[in-house]
PDB file of N, CA and C in Angstrom:
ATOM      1  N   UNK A   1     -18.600  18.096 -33.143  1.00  0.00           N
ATOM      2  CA  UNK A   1     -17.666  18.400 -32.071  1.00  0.00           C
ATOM      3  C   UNK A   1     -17.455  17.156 -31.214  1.00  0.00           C
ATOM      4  N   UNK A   2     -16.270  16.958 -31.030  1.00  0.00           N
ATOM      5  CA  UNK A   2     -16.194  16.073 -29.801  1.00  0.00           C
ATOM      6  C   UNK A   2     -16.211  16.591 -28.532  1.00  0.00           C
ATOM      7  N   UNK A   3     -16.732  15.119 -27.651  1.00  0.00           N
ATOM      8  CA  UNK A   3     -17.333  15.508 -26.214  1.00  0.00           C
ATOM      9  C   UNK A   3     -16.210  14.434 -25.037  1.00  0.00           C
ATOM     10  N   UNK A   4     -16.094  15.410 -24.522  1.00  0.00           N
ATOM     11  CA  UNK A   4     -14.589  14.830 -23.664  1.00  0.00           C
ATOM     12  C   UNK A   4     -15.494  14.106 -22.740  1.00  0.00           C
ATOM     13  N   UNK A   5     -14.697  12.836 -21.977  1.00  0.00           N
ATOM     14  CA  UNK A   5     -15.032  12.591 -20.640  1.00  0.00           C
ATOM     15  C   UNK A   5     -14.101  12.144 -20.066  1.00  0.00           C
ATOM     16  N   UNK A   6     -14.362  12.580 -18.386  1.00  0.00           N
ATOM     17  CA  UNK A   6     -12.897  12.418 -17.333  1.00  0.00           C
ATOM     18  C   UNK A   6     -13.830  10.888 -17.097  1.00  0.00           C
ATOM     19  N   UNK A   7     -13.163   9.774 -16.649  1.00  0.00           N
ATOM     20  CA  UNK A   7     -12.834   8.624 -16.109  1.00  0.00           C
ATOM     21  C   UNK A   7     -12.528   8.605 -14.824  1.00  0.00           C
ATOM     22  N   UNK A   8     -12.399   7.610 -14.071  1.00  0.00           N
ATOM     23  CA  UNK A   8     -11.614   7.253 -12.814  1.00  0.00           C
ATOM     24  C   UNK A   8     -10.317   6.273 -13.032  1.00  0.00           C
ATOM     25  N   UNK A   9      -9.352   7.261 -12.206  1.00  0.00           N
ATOM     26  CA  UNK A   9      -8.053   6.144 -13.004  1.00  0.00           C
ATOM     27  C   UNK A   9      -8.295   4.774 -12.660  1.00  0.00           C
ATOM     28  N   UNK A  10      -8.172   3.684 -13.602  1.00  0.00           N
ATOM     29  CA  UNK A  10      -8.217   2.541 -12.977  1.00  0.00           C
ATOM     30  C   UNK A  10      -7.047   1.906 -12.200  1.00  0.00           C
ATOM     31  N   UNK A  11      -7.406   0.787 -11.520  1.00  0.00           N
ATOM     32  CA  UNK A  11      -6.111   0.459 -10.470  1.00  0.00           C
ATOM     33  C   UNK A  11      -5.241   0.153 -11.471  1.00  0.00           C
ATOM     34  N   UNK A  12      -3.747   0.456 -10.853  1.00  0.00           N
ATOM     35  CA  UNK A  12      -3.073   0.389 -11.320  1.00  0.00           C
ATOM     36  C   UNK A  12      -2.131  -1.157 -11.070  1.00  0.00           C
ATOM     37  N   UNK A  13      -2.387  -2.234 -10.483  1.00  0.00           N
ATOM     38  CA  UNK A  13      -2.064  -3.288 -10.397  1.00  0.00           C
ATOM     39  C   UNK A  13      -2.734  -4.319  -8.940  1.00  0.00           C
ATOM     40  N   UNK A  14      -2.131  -5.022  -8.656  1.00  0.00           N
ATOM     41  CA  UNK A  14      -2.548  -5.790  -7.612  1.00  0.00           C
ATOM     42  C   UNK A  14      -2.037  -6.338  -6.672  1.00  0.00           C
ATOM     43  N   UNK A  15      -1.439  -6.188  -5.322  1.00  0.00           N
ATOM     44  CA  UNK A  15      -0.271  -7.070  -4.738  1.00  0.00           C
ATOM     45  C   UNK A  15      -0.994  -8.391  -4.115  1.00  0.00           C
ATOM     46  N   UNK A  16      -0.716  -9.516  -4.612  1.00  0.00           N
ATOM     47  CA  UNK A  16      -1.155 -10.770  -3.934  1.00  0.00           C
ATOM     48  C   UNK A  16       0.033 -11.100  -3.153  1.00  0.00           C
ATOM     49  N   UNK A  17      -0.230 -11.238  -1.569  1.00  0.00           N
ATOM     50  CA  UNK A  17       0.620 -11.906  -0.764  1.00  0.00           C
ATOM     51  C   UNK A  17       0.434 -13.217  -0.133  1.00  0.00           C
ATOM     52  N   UNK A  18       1.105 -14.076   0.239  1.00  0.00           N
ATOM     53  CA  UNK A  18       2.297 -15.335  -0.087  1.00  0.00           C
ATOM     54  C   UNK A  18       0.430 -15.918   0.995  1.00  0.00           C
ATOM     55  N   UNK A  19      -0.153 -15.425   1.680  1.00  0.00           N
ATOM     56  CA  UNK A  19      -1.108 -15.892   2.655  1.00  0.00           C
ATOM     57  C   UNK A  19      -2.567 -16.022   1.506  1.00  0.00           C
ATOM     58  N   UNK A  20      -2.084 -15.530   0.599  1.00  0.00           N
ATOM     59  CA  UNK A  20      -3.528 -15.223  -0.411  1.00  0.00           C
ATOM     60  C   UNK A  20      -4.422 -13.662  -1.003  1.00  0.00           C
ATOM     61  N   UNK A  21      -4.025 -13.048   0.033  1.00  0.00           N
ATOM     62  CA  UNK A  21      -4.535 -11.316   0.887  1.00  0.00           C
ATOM     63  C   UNK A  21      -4.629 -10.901  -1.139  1.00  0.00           C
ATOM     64  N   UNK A  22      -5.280 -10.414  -1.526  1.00  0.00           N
ATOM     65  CA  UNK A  22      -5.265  -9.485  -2.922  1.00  0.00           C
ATOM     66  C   UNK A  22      -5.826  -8.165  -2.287  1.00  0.00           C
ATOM     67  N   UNK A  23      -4.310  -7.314  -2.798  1.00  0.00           N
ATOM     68  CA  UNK A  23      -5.071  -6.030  -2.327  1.00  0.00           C
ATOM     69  C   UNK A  23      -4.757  -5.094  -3.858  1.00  0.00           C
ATOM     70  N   UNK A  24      -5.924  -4.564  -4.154  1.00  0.00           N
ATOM     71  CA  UNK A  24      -5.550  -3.385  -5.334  1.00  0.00           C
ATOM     72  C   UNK A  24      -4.480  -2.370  -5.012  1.00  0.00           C
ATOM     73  N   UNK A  25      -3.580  -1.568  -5.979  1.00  0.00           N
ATOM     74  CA  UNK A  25      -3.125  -0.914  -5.519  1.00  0.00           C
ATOM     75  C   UNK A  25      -3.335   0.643  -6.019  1.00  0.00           C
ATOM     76  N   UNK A  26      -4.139   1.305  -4.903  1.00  0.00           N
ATOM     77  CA  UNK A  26      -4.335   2.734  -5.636  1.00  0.00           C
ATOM     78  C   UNK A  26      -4.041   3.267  -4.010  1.00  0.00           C
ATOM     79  N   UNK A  27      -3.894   4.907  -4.267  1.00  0.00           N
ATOM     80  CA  UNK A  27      -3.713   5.298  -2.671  1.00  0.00           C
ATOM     81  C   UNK A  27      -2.541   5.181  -2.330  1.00  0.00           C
ATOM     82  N   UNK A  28      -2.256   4.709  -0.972  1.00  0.00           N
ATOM     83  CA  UNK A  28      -1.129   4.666  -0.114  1.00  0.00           C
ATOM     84  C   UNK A  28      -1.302   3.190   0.819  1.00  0.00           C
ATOM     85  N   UNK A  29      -0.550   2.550   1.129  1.00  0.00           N
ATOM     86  CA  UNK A  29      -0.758   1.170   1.761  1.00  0.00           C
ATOM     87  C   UNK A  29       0.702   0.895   2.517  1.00  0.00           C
ATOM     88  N   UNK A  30       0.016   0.881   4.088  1.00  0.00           N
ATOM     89  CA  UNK A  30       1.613   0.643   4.736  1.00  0.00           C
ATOM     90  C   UNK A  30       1.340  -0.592   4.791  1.00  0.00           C
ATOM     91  N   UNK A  31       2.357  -1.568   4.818  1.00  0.00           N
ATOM     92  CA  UNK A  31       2.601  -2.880   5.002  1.00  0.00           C
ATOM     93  C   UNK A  31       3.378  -3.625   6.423  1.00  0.00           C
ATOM     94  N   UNK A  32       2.990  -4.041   7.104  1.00  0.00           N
ATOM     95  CA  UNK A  32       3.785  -4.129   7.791  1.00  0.00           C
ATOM     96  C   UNK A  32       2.901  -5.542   9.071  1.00  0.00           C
ATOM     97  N   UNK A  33       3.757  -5.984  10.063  1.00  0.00           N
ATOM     98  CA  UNK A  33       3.031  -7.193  10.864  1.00  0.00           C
ATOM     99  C   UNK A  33       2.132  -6.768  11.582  1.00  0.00           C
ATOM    100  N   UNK A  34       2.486  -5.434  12.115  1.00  0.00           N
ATOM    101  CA  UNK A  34       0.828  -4.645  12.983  1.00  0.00           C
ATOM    102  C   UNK A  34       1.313  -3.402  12.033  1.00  0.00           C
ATOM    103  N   UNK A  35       0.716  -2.903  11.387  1.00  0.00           N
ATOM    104  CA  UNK A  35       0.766  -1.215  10.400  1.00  0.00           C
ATOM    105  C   UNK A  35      -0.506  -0.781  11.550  1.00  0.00           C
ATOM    106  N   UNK A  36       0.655   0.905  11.346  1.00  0.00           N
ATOM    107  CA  UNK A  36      -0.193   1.333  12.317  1.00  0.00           C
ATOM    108  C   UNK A  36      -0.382   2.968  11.443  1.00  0.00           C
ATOM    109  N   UNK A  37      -1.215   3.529  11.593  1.00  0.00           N
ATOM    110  CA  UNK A  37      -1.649   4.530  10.689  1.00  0.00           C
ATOM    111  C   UNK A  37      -1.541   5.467  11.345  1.00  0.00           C
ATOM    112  N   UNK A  38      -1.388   7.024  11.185  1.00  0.00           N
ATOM    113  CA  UNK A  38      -1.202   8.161  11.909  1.00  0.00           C
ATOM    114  C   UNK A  38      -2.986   8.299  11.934  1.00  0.00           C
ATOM    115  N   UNK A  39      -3.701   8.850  12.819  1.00  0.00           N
ATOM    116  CA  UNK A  39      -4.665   9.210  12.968  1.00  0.00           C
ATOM    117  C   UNK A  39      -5.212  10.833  11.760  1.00  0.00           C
ATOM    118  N   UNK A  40      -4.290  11.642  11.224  1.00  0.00           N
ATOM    119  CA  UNK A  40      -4.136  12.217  10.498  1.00  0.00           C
ATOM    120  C   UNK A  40      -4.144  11.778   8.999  1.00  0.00           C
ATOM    121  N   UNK A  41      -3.913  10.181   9.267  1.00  0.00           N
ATOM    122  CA  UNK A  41      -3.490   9.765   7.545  1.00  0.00           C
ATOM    123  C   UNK A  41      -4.451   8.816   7.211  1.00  0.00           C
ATOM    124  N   UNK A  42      -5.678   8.630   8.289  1.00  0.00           N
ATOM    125  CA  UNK A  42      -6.574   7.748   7.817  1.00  0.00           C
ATOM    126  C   UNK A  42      -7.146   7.540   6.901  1.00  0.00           C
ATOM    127  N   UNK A  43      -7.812   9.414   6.257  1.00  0.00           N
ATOM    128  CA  UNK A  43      -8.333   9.381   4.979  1.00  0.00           C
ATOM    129  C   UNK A  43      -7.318   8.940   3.605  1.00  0.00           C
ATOM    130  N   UNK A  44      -5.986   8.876   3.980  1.00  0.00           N
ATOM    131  CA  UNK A  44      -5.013   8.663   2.947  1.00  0.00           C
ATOM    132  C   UNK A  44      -5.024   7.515   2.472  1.00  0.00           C
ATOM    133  N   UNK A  45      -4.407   6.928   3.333  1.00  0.00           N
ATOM    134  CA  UNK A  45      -3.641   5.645   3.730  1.00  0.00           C
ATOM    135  C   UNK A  45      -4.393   4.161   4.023  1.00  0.00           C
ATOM    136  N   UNK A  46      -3.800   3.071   3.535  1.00  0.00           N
ATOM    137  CA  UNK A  46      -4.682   1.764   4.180  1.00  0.00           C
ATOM    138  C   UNK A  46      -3.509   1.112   4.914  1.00  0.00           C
ATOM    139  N   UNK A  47      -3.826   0.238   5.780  1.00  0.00           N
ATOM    140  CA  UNK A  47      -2.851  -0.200   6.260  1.00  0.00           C
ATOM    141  C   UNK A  47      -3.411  -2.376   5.785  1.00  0.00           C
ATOM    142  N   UNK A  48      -2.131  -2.973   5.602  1.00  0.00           N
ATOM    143  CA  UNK A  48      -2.018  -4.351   5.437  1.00  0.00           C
ATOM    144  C   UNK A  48      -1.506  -5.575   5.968  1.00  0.00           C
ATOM    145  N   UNK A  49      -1.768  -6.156   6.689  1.00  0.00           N
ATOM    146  CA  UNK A  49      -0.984  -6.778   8.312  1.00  0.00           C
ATOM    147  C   UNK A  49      -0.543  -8.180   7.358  1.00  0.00           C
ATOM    148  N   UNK A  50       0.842  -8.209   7.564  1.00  0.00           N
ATOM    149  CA  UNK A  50       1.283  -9.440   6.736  1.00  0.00           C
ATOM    150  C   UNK A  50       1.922 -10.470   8.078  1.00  0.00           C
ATOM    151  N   UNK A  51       1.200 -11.482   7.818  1.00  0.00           N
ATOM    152  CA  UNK A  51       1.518 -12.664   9.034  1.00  0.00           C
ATOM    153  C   UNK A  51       3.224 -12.370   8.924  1.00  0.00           C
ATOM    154  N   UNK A  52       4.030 -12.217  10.294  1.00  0.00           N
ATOM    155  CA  UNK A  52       5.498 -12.958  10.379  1.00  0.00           C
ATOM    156  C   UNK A  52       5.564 -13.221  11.823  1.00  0.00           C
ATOM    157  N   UNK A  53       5.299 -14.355  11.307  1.00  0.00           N
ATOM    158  CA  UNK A  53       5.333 -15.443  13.284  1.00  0.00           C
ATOM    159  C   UNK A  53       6.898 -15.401  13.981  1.00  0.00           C
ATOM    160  N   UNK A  54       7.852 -15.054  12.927  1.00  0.00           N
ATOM    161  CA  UNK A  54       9.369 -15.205  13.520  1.00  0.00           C
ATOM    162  C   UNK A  54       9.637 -13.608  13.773  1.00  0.00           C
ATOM    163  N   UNK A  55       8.734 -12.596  13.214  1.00  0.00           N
ATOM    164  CA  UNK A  55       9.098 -11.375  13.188  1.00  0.00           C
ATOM    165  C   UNK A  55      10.133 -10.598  12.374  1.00  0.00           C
ATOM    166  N   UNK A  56       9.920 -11.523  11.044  1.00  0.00           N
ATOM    167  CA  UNK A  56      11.094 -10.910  10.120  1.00  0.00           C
ATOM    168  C   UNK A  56      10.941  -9.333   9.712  1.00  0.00           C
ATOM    169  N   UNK A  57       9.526  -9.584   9.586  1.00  0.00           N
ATOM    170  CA  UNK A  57       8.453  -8.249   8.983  1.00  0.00           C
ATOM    171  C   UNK A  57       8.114  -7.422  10.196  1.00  0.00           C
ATOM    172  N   UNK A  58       8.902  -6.058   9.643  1.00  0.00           N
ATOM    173  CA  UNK A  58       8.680  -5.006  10.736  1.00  0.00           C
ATOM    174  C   UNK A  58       7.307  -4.617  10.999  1.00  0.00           C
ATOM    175  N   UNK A  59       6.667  -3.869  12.553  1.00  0.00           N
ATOM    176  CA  UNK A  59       5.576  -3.624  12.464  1.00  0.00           C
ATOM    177  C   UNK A  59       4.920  -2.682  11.316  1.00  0.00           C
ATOM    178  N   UNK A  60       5.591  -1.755  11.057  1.00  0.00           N
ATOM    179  CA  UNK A  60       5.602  -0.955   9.642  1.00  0.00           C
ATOM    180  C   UNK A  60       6.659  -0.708   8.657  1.00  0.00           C
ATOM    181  N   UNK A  61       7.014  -1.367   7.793  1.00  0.00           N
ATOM    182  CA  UNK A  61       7.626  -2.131   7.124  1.00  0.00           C
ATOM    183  C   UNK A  61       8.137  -1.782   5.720  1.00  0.00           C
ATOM    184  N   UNK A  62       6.861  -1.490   5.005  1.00  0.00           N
ATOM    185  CA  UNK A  62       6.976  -0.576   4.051  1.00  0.00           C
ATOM    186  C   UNK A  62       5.722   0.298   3.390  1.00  0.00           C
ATOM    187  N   UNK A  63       6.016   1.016   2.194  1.00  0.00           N
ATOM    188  CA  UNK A  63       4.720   2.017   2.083  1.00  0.00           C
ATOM    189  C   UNK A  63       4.456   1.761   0.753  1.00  0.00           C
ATOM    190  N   UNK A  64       3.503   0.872  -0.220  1.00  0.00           N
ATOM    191  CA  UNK A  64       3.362   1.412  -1.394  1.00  0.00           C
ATOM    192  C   UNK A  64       2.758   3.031  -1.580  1.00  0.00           C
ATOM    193  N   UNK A  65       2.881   3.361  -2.604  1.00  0.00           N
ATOM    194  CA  UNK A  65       2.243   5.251  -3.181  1.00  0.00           C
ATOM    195  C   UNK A  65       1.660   4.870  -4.325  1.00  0.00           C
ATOM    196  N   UNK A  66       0.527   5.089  -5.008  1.00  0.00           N
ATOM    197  CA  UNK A  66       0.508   5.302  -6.335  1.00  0.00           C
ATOM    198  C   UNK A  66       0.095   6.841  -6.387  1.00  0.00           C
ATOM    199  N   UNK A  67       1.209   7.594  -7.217  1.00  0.00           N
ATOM    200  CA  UNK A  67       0.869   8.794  -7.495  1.00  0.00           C
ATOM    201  C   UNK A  67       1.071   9.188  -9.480  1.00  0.00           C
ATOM    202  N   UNK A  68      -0.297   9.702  -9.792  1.00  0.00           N
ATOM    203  CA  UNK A  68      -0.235   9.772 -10.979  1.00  0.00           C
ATOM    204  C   UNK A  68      -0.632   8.334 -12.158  1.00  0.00           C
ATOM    205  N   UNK A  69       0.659   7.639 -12.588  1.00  0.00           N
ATOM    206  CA  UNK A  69       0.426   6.770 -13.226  1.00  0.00           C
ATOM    207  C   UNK A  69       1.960   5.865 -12.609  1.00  0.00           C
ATOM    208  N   UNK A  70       2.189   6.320 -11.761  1.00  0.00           N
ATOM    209  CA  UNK A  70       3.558   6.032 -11.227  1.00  0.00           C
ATOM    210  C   UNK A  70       3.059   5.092  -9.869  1.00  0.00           C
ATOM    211  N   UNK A  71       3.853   3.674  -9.130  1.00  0.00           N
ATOM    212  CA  UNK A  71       4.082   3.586  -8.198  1.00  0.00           C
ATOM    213  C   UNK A  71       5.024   3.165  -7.611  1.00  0.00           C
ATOM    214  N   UNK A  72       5.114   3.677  -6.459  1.00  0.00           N
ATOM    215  CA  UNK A  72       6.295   3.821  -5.450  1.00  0.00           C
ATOM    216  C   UNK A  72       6.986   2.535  -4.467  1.00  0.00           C
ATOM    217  N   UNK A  73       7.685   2.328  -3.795  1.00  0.00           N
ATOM    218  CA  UNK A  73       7.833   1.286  -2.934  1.00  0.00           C
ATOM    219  C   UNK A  73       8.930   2.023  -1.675  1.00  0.00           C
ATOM    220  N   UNK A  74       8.448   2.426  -0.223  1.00  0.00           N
ATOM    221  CA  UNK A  74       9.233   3.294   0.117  1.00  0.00           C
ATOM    222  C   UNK A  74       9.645   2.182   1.338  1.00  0.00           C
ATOM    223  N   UNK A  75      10.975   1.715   1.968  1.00  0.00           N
ATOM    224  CA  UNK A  75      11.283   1.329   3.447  1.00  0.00           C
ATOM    225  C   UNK A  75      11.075   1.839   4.644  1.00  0.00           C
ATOM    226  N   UNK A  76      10.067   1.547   5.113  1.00  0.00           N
ATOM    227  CA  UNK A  76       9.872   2.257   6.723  1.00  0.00           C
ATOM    228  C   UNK A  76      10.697   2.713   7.457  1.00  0.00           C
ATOM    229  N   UNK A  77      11.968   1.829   7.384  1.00  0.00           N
ATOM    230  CA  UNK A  77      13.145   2.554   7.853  1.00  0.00           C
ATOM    231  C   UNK A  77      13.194   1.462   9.061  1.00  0.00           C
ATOM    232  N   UNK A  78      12.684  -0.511   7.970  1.00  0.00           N
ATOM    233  CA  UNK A  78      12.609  -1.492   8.709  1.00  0.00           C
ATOM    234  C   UNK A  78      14.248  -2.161   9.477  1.00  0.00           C
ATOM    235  N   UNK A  79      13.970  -2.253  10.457  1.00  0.00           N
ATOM    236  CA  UNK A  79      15.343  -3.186  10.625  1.00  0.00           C
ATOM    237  C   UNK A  79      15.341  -4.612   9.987  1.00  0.00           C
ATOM    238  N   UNK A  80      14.875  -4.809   9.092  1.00  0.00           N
ATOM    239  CA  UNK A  80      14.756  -6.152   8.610  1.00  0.00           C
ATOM    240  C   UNK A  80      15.236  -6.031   6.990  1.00  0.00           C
ATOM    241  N   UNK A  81      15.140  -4.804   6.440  1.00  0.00           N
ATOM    242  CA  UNK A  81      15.650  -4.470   5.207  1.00  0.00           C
ATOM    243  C   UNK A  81      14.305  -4.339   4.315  1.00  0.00           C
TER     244      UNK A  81
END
């Protein structure tokens, strides 16, 4: 007989940003120059502070998701695009 075993999904990629920062990507990750987290979404969510000295980069900016085997890229709803 075969004998099943569940795993842990492995990450599903890696975002390296332009400062060096490697962050895995599993979970939820707001991005942004100050990301600020709902107090409700702590257990969810990470937050990732990307230097913008001119302020191109909104304070919350954008959201990766990985859900499933799928990930997401959502706009904060930045004025910066």
């Amino acid at each position: 007989s075969e004998n099943s075993v569940t795993v842990p999904q492995p990450n599903l990629g890696v975002l390296v940003l332009s400062h060096g920062v490697r962050e895995p990507l599993h979970g939820e990750i707001i991005i942004g120059r100050q990301p600020r987290i709902h107090p409700a979404m702590m257990d969810k969510q990470r937050s990732l502070a990307v230097p913008s000295p001119k302020k191109e980069i909104s304070r919350n900016h954008c959201e990766f998701r990985v859900t499933g085997w799928d990930v997401y890229l959502r706009d904060l709803g930045s004025n910066n695009g």
